[in-house]
C-alpha atoms as a PDB file:
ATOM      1  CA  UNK A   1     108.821 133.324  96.757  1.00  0.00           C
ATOM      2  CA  UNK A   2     108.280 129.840  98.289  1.00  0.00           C
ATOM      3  CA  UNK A   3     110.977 127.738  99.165  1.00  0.00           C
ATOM      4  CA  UNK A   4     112.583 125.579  96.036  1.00  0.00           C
ATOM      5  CA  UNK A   5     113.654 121.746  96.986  1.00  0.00           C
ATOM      6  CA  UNK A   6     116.623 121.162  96.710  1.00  0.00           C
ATOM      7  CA  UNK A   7     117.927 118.753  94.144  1.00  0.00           C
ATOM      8  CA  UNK A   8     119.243 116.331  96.967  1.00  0.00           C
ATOM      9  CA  UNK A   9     115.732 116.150  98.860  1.00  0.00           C
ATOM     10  CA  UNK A  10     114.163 115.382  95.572  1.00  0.00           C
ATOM     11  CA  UNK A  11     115.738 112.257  94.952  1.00  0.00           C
ATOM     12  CA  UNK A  12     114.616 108.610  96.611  1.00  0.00           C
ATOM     13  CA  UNK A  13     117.591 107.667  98.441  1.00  0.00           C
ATOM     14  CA  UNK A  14     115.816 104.495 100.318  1.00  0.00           C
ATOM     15  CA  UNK A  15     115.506 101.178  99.748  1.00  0.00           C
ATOM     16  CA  UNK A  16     112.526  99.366 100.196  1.00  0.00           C
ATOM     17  CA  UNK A  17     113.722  96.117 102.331  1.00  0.00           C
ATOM     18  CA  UNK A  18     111.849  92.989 103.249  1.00  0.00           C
ATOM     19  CA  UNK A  19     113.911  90.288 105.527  1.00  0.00           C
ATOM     20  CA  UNK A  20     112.293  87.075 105.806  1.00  0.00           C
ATOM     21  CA  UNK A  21     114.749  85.130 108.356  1.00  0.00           C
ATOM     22  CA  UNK A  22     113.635  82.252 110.152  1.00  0.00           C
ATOM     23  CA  UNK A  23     115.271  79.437 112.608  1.00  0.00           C
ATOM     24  CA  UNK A  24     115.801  76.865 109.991  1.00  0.00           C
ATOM     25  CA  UNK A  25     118.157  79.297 108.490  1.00  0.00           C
ATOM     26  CA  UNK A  26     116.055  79.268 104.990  1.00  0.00           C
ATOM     27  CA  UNK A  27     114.788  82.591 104.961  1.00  0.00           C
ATOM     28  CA  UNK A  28     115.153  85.127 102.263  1.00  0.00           C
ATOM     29  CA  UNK A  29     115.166  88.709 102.147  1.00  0.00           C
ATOM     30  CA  UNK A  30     113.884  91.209  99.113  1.00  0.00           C
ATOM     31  CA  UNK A  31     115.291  94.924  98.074  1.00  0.00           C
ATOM     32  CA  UNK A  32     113.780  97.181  95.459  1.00  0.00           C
ATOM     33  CA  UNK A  33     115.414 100.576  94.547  1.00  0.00           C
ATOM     34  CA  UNK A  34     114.002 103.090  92.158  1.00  0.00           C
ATOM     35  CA  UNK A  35     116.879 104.253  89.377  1.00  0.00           C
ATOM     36  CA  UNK A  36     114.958 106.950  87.808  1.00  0.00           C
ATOM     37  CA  UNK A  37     117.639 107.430  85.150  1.00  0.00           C
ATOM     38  CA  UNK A  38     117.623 103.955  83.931  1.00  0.00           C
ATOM     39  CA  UNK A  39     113.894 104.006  84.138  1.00  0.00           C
ATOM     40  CA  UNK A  40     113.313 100.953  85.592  1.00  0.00           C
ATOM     41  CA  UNK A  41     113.575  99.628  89.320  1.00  0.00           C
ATOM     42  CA  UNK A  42     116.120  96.962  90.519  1.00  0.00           C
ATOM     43  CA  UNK A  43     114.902  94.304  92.646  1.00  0.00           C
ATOM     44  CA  UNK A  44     117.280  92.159  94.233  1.00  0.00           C
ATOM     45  CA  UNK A  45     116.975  88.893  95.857  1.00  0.00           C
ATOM     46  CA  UNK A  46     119.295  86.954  98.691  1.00  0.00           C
ATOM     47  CA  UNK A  47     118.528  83.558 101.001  1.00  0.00           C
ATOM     48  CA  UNK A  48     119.849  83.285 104.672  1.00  0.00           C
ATOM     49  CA  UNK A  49     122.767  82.029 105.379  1.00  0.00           C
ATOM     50  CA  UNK A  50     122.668  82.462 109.002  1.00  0.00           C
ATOM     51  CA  UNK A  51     120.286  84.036 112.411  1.00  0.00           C
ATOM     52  CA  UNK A  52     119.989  87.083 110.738  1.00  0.00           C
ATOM     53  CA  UNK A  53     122.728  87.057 107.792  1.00  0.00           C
ATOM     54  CA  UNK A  54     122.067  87.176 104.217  1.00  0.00           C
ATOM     55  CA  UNK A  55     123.508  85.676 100.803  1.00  0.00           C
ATOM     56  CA  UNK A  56     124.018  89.448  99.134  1.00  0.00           C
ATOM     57  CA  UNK A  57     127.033  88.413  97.355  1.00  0.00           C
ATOM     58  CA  UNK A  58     125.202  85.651  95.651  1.00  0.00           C
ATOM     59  CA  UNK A  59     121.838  88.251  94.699  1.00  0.00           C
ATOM     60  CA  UNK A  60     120.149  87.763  91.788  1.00  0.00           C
ATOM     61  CA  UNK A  61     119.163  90.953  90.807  1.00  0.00           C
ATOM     62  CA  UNK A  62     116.136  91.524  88.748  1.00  0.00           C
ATOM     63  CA  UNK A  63     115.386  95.003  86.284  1.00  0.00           C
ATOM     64  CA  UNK A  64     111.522  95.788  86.381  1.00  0.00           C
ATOM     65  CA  UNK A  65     110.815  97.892  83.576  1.00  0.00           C
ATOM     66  CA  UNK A  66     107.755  99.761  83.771  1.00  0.00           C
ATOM     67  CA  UNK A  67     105.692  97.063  81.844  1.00  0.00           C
ATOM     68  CA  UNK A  68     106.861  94.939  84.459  1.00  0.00           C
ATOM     69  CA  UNK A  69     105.866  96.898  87.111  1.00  0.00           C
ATOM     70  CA  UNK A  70     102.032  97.389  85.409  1.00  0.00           C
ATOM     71  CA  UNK A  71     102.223  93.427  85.223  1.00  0.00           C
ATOM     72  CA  UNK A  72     103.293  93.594  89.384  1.00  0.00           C
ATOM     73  CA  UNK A  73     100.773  95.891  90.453  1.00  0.00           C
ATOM     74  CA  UNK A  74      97.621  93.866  88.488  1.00  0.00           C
ATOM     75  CA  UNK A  75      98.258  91.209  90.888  1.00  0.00           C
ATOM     76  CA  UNK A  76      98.773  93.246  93.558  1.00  0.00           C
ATOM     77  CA  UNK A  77      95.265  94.864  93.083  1.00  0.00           C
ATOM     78  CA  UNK A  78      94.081  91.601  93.039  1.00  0.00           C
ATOM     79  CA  UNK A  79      93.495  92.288  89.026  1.00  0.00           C
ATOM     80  CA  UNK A  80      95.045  88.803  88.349  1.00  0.00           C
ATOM     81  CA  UNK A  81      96.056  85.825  90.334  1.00  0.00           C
ATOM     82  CA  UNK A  82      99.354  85.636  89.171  1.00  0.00           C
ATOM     83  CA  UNK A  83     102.081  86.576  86.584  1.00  0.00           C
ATOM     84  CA  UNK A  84     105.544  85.273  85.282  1.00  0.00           C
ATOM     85  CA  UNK A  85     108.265  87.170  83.479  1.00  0.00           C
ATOM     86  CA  UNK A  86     111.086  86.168  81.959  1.00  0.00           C
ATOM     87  CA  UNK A  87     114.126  88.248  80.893  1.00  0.00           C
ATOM     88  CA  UNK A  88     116.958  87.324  78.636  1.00  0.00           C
ATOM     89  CA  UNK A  89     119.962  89.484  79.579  1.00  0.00           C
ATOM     90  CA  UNK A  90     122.567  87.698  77.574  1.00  0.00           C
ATOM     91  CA  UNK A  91     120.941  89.304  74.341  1.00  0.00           C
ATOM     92  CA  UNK A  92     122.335  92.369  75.788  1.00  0.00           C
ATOM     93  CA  UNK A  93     124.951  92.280  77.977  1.00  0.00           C
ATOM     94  CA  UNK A  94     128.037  89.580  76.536  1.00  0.00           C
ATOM     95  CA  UNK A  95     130.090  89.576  79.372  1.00  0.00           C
ATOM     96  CA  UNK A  96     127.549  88.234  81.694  1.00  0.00           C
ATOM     97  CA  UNK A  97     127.357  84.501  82.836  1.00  0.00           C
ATOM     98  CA  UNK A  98     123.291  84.903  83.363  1.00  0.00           C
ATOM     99  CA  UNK A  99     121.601  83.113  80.416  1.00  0.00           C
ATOM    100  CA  UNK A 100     118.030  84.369  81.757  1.00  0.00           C
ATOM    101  CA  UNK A 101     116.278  85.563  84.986  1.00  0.00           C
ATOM    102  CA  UNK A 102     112.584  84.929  85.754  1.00  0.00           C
ATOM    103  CA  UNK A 103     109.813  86.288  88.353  1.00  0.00           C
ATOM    104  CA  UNK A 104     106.623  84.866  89.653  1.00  0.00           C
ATOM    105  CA  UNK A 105     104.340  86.559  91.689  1.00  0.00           C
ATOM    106  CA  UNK A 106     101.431  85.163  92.840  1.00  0.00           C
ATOM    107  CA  UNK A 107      98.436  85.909  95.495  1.00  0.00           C
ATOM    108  CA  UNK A 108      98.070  83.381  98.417  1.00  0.00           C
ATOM    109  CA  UNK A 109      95.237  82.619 100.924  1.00  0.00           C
ATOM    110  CA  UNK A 110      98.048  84.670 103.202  1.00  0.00           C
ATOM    111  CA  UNK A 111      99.505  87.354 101.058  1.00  0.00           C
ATOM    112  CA  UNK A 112     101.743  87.129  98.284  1.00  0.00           C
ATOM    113  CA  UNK A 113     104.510  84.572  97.087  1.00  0.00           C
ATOM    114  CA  UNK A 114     107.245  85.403  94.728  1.00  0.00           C
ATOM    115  CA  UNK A 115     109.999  83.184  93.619  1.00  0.00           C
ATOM    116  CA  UNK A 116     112.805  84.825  91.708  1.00  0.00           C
ATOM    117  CA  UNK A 117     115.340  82.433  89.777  1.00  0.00           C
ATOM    118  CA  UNK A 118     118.458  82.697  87.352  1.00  0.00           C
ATOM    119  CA  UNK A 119     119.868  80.402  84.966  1.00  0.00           C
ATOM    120  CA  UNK A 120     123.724  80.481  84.173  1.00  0.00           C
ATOM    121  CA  UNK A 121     125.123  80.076  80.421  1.00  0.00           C
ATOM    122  CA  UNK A 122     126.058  76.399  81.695  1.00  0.00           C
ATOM    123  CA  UNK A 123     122.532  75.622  82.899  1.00  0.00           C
ATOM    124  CA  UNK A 124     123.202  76.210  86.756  1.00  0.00           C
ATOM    125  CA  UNK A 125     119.471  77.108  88.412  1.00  0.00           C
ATOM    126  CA  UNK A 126     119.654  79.450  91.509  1.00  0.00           C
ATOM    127  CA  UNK A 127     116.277  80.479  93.312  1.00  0.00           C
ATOM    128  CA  UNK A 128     114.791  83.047  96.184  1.00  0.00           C
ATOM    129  CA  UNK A 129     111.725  82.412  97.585  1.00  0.00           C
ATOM    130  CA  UNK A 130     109.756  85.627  99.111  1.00  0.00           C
ATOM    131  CA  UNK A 131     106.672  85.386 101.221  1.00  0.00           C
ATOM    132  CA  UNK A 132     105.106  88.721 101.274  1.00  0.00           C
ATOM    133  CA  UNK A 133     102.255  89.378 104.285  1.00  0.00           C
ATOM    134  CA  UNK A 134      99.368  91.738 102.780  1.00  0.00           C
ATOM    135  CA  UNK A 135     101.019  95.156 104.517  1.00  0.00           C
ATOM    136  CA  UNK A 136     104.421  94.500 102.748  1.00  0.00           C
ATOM    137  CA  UNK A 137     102.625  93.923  99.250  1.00  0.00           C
ATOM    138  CA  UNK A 138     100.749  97.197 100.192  1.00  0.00           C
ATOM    139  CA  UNK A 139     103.870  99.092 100.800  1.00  0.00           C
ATOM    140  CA  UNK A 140     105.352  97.797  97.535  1.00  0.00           C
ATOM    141  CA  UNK A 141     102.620  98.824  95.380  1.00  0.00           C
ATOM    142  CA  UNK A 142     102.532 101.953  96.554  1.00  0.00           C
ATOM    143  CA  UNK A 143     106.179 102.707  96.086  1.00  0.00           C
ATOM    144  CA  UNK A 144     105.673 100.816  92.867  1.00  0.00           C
ATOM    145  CA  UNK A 145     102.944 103.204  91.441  1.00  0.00           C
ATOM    146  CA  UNK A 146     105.351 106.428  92.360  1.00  0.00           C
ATOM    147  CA  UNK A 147     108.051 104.348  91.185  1.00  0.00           C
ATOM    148  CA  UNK A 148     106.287 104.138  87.560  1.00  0.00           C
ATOM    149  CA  UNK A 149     105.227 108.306  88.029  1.00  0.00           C
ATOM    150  CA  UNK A 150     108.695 108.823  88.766  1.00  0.00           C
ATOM    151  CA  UNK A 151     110.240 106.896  85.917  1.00  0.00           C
ATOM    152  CA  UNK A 152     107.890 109.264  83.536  1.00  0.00           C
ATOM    153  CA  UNK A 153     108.619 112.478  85.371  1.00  0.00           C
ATOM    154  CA  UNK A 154     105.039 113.403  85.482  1.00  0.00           C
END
């Protein structure tokens, strides 16, 4: 009888991490991690705030459901040249301060551009900016597409 995995070799335990730092100290860095149970994958957002340091206390965090990730991957296949969306998590979670989150992805002459930004309850606007070079969007929509698999369990 051939080997079984075990169940701690099955599971993604990685992060998939971009880190955009540059000298004017108004970089931004980008973190996606598949939750399988939840069915969705988090991406999370932080600017620079130094050489090589990071905002992570001050993330915005956004859930891709798997209709989010279809909408992701058609402009990462070049199927569209660009896509918004625009969540509402104060419908759902009370005790939050967030009064919505959206995401823009669009293709460049250079890659890709997203732009991630939250509104508070009292109208606050916070915003990442992510370049993504053509081998980093590739990477992403490949963990994307097993991301979606995953999420299924097929």
């Amino acid at each position: 009888m051939p080997d079984q995995p075990t169940p701690a070799s099955t599971k993604f335990k990685n992060r998939f991490r971009i880190y955009k730092p540059n000298r004017t100290n108004t970089g931004s860095a980008l973190q996606m991690d598949l939750n399988a149970e939840r069915a969705a994958v988090f991406l999370e957002v932080a600017n620079q705030t130094g050489e090589q340091a990071f905002d992570w206390a001050n993330k915005i965090t956004f859930k891709l459901a798997t209709t989010d990730i279809g909408k992701m991957l058609a402009v990462f296949n070049g199927r569209k040249p660009s896509i918004d969306l625009f969540h509402d998590p104060g419908k759902t979670v009370a005790e939050t301060d967030t009064k919505s989150t959206s995401l823009k992805l669009s293709k460049g002459d250079y890659g890709f551009f997203m732009k991630v930004t939250t509104q508070s309850k009292a109208g606050a606007l916070r915003s990442v900016s992510v370049p993504l070079a053509e081998d980093e969007a590739e990477v992403a929509r490949v963990l994307l597409e097993a991301a979606i698999a995953r999420i299924y369990d097929w």
